[in-house]
Protein backbone atom coordinates (compact mmCIF):
# COMPACT_ATOMS: atom_id res chain seq x y z
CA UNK A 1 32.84 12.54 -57.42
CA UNK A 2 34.80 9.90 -55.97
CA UNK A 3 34.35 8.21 -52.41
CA UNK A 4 37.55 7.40 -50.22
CA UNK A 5 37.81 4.32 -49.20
CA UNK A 6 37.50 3.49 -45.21
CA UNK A 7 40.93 3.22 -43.30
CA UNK A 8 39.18 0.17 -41.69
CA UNK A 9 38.59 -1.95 -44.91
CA UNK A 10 42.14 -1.99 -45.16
CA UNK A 11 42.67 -2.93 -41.78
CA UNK A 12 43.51 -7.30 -42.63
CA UNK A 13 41.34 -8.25 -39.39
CA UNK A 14 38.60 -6.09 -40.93
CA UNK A 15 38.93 -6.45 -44.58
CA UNK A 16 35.22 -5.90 -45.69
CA UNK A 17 33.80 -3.75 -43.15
CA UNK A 18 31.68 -1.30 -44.89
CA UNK A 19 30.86 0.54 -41.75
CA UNK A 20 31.64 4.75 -41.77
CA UNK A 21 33.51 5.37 -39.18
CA UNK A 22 31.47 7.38 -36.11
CA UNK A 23 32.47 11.37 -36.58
CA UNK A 24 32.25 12.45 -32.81
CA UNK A 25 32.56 9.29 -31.10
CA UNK A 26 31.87 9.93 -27.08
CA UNK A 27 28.03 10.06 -26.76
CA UNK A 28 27.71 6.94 -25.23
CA UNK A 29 25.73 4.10 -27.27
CA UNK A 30 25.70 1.03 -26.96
CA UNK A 31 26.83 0.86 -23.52
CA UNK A 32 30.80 1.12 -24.17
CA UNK A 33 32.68 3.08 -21.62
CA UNK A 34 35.04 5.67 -22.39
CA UNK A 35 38.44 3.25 -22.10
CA UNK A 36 37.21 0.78 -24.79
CA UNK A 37 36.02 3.20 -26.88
CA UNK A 38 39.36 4.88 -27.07
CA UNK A 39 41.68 1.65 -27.64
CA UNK A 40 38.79 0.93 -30.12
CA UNK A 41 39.16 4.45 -31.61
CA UNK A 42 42.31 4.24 -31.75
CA UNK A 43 43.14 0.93 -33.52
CA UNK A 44 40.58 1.43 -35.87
CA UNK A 45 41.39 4.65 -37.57
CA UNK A 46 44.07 6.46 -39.49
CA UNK A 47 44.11 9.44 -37.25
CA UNK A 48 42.57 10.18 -34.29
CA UNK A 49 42.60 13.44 -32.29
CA UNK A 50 41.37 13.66 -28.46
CA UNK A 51 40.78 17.43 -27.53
CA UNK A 52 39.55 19.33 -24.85
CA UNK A 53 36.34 20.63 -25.44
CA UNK A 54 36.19 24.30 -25.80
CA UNK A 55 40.38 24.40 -26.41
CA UNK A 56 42.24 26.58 -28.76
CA UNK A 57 44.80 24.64 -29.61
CA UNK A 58 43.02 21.66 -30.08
CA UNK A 59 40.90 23.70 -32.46
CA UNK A 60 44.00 24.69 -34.62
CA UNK A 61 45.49 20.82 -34.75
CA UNK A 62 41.40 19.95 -36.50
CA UNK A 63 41.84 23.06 -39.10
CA UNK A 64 45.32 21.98 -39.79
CA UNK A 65 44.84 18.32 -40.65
CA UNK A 66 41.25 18.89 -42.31
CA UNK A 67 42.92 21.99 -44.50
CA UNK A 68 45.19 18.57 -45.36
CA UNK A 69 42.18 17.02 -46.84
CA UNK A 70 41.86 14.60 -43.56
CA UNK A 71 39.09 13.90 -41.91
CA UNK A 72 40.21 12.87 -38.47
CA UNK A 73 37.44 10.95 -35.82
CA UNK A 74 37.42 13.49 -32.96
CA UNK A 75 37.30 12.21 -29.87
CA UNK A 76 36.01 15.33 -27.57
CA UNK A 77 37.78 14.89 -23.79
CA UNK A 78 35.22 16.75 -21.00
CA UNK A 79 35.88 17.03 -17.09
CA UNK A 80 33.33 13.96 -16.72
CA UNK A 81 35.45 11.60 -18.79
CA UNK A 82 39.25 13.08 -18.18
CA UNK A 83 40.58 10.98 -16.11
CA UNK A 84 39.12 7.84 -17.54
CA UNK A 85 40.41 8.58 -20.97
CA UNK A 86 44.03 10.42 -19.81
CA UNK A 87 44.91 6.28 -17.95
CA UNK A 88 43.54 4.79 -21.10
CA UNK A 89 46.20 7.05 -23.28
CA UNK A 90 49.01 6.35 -20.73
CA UNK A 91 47.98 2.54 -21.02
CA UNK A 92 48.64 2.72 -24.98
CA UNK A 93 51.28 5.38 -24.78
CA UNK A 94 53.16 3.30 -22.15
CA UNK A 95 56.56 4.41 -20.86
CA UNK A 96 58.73 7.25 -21.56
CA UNK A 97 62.61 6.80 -22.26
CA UNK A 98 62.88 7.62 -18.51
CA UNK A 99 60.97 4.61 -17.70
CA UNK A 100 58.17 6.52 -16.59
CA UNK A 101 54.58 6.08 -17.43
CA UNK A 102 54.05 9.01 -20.17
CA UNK A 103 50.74 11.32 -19.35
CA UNK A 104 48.75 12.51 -22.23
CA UNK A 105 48.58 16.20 -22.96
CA UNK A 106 45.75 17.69 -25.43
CA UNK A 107 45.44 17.94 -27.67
CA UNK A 108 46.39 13.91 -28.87
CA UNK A 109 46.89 13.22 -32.46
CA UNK A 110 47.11 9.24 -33.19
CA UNK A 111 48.25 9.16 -36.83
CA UNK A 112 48.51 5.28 -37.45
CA UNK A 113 48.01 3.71 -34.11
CA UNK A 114 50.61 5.48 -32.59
CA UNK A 115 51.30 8.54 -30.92
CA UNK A 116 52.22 11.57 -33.21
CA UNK A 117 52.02 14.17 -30.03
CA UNK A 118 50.05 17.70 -29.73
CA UNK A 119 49.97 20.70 -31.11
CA UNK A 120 53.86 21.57 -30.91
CA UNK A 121 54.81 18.30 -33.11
CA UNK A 122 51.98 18.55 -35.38
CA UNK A 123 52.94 22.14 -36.39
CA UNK A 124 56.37 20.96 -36.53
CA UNK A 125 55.83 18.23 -38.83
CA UNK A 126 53.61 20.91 -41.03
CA UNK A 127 56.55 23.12 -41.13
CA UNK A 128 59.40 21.03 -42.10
CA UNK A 129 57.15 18.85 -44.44
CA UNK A 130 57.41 15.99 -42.60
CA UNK A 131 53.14 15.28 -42.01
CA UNK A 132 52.05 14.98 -45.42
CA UNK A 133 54.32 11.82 -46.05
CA UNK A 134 52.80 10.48 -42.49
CA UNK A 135 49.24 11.04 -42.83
CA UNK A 136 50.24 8.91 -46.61
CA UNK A 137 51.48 6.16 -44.73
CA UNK A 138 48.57 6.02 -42.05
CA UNK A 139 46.45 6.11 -45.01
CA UNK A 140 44.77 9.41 -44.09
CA UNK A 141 45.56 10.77 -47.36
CA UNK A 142 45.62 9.59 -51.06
CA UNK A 143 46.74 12.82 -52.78
């Protein structure tokens, strides 16, 4: 059987890292808080989804992308750690067209580094065929 390749390895300021990427990624070690761990999460891997813990429709957007053949970090969002990690989404987010700082709803997809949205956009993108070709391009999938 063959082994995919980490999204990090072909990251060029990480070219060589052999190191799996953490599958639930909020318990805590080695004394990182919750803001650097998302930016972290974030720039590190192909797609990223923050969800509520215990939510529906978070639960659809996993089943969707890993029924893609991704295998998304999950970054579970509790009331202990909500408000830290919503400010550290608006920090990457930034600002809206409005000009107004942008709050994060879950779930959050990242596909790429960026912003993809929740559950409406990912089940829009499924539908009109437009998230296969981005999860490609992230290098989520090789199929």
């Amino acid at each position: 059987m063959q082994q995919a390749l980490q999204y990090r390895e072909w990251l060029p300021t990480a070219a060589g890292s052999s190191a799996p990427p953490p599958e639930n990624t909020n318990s805590g070690e080695d004394g990182i808080n919750d803001a650097k761990r998302v930016r972290k999460l974030v720039a590190e891997n192909a797609v990223v989804v923050f969800a509520r813990t215990g939510c529906c429709m978070c639960h659809v957007v996993k089943l969707l992308l890993h029924g893609h053949g991704v295998n998304p970090s999950i970054f579970d969002v509790d009331e202990q750690n909500e408000a830290e990690v919503k400010e550290e989404l608006s920090k990457i987010i930034g600002v809206d067209a409005a000009g107004n700082a942008a709050e994060p709803q879950f779930p959050a997809v990242f596909v790429g580094g960026e912003l993809f949205g929740g559950l409406e956009e990912i089940m829009g993108a499924h539908i009109s065929g437009e998230l296969v070709p981005r999860l490609r391009a992230a290098r989520a999938l090789w199929l």
